[in-house]
Protein backbone atom coordinates (compact mmCIF):
# COMPACT_ATOMS: atom_id res chain seq x y z
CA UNK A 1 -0.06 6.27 5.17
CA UNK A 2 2.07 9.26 3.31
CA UNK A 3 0.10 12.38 3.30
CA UNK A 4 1.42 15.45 2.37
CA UNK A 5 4.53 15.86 4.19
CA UNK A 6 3.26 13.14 6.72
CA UNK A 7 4.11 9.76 7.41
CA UNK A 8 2.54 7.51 9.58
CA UNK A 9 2.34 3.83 10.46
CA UNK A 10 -0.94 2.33 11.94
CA UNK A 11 -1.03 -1.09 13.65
CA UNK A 12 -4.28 -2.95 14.42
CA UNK A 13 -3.99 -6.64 16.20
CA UNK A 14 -5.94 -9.30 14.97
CA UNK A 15 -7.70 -12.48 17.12
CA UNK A 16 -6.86 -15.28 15.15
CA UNK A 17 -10.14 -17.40 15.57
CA UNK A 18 -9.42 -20.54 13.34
CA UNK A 19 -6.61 -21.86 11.21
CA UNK A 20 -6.54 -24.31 8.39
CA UNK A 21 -4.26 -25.75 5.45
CA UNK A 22 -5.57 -22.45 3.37
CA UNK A 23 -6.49 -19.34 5.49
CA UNK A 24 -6.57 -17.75 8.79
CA UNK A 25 -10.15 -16.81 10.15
CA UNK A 26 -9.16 -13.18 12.14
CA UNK A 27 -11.77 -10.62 13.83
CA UNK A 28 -10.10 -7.19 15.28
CA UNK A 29 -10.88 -5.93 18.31
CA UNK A 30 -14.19 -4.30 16.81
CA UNK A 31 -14.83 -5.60 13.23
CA UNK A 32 -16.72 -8.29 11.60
CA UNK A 33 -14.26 -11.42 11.07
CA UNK A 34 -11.85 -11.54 7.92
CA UNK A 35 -10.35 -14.33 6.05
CA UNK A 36 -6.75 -14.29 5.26
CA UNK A 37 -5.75 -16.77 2.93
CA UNK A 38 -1.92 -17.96 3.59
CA UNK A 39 -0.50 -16.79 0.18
CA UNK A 40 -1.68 -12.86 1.37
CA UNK A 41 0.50 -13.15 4.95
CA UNK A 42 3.14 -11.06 4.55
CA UNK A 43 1.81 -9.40 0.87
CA UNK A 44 1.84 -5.52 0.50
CA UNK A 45 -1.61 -4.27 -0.97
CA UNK A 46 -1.81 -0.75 -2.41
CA UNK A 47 -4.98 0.96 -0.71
CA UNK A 48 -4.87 4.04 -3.10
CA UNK A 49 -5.59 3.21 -6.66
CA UNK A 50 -5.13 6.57 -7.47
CA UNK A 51 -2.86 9.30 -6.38
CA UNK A 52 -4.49 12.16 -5.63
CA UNK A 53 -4.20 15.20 -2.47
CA UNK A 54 -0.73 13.98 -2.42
CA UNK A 55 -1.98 10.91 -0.75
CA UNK A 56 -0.38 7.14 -0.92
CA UNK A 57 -1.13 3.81 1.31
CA UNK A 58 -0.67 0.33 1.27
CA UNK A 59 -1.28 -2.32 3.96
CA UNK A 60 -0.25 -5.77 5.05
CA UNK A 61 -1.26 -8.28 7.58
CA UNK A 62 1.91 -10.14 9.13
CA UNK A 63 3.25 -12.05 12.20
CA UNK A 64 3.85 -9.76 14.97
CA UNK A 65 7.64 -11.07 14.90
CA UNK A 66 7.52 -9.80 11.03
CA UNK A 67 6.56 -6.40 11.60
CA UNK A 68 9.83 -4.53 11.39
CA UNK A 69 10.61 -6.46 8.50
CA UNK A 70 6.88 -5.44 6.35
CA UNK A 71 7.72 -2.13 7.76
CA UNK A 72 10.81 -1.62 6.23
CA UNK A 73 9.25 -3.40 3.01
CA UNK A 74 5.89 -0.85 3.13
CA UNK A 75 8.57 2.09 3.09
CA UNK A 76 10.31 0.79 -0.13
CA UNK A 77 7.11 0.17 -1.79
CA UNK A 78 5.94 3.63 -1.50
CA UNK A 79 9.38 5.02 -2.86
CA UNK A 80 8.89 2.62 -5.42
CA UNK A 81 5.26 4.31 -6.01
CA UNK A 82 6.55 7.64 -6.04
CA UNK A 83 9.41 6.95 -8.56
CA UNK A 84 6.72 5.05 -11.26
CA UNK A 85 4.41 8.05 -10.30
CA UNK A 86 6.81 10.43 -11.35
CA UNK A 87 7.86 8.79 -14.21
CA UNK A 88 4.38 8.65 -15.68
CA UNK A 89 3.53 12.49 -14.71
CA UNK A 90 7.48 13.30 -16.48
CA UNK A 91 5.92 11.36 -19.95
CA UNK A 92 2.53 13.65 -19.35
CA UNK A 93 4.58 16.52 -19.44
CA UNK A 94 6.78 15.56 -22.24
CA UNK A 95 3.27 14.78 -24.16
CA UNK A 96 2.16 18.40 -23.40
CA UNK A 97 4.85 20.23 -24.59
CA UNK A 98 5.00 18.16 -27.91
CA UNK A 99 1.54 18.99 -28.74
CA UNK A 100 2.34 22.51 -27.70
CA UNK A 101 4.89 23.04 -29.78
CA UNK A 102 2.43 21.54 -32.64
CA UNK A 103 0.06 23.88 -32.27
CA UNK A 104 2.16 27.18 -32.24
């Protein structure tokens, strides 16, 4: 999670209950049981749709023996946020001061 000025990495382990051709069945320590279909192992989700009180996260469940490896990928795909988000507030801007200098 990036917050503010903050970032922070949270790990939860998951039971893996059952396993089959498609999907993991996996229950946390405290938690109803999820199902993880194979293609979504190792696939960074954005958990903020929107950006807003300078707040960004994204998740992934991996293999333990993965998890440097997602974390490294989790940090790229926030810079990778950041950058599009600026972009889009930059073409905001440039938006505003066109119509600005329209209306003077």
């Amino acid at each position: 999670m990036l917050e503010g000025d903050r970032f922070t990495f949270r790990n939860s382990e998951w039971k893996l209950l059952v396993e089959t051709s498609r999907y993991y069945e996996i229950k946390p320590d405290s938690g109803s049981v999820k199902r993880l279909y194979k293609e979504k192992l190792h696939v960074i989700l954005n958990d903020s749709s929107h950006y807003k009180h300078a707040a960004l996260s994204c998740s992934a469940f991996c293999l333990k023996e993965r998890e440097g490896e997602i974390r490294l990928q989790i940090l790229k795909h926030l810079k990778r946020r950041i950058q599009e988000l600026k972009q889009d507030l930059q073409l905001n801007l440039d938006a505003l001061e066109r119509a600005s200098g329209q209306i003077t």
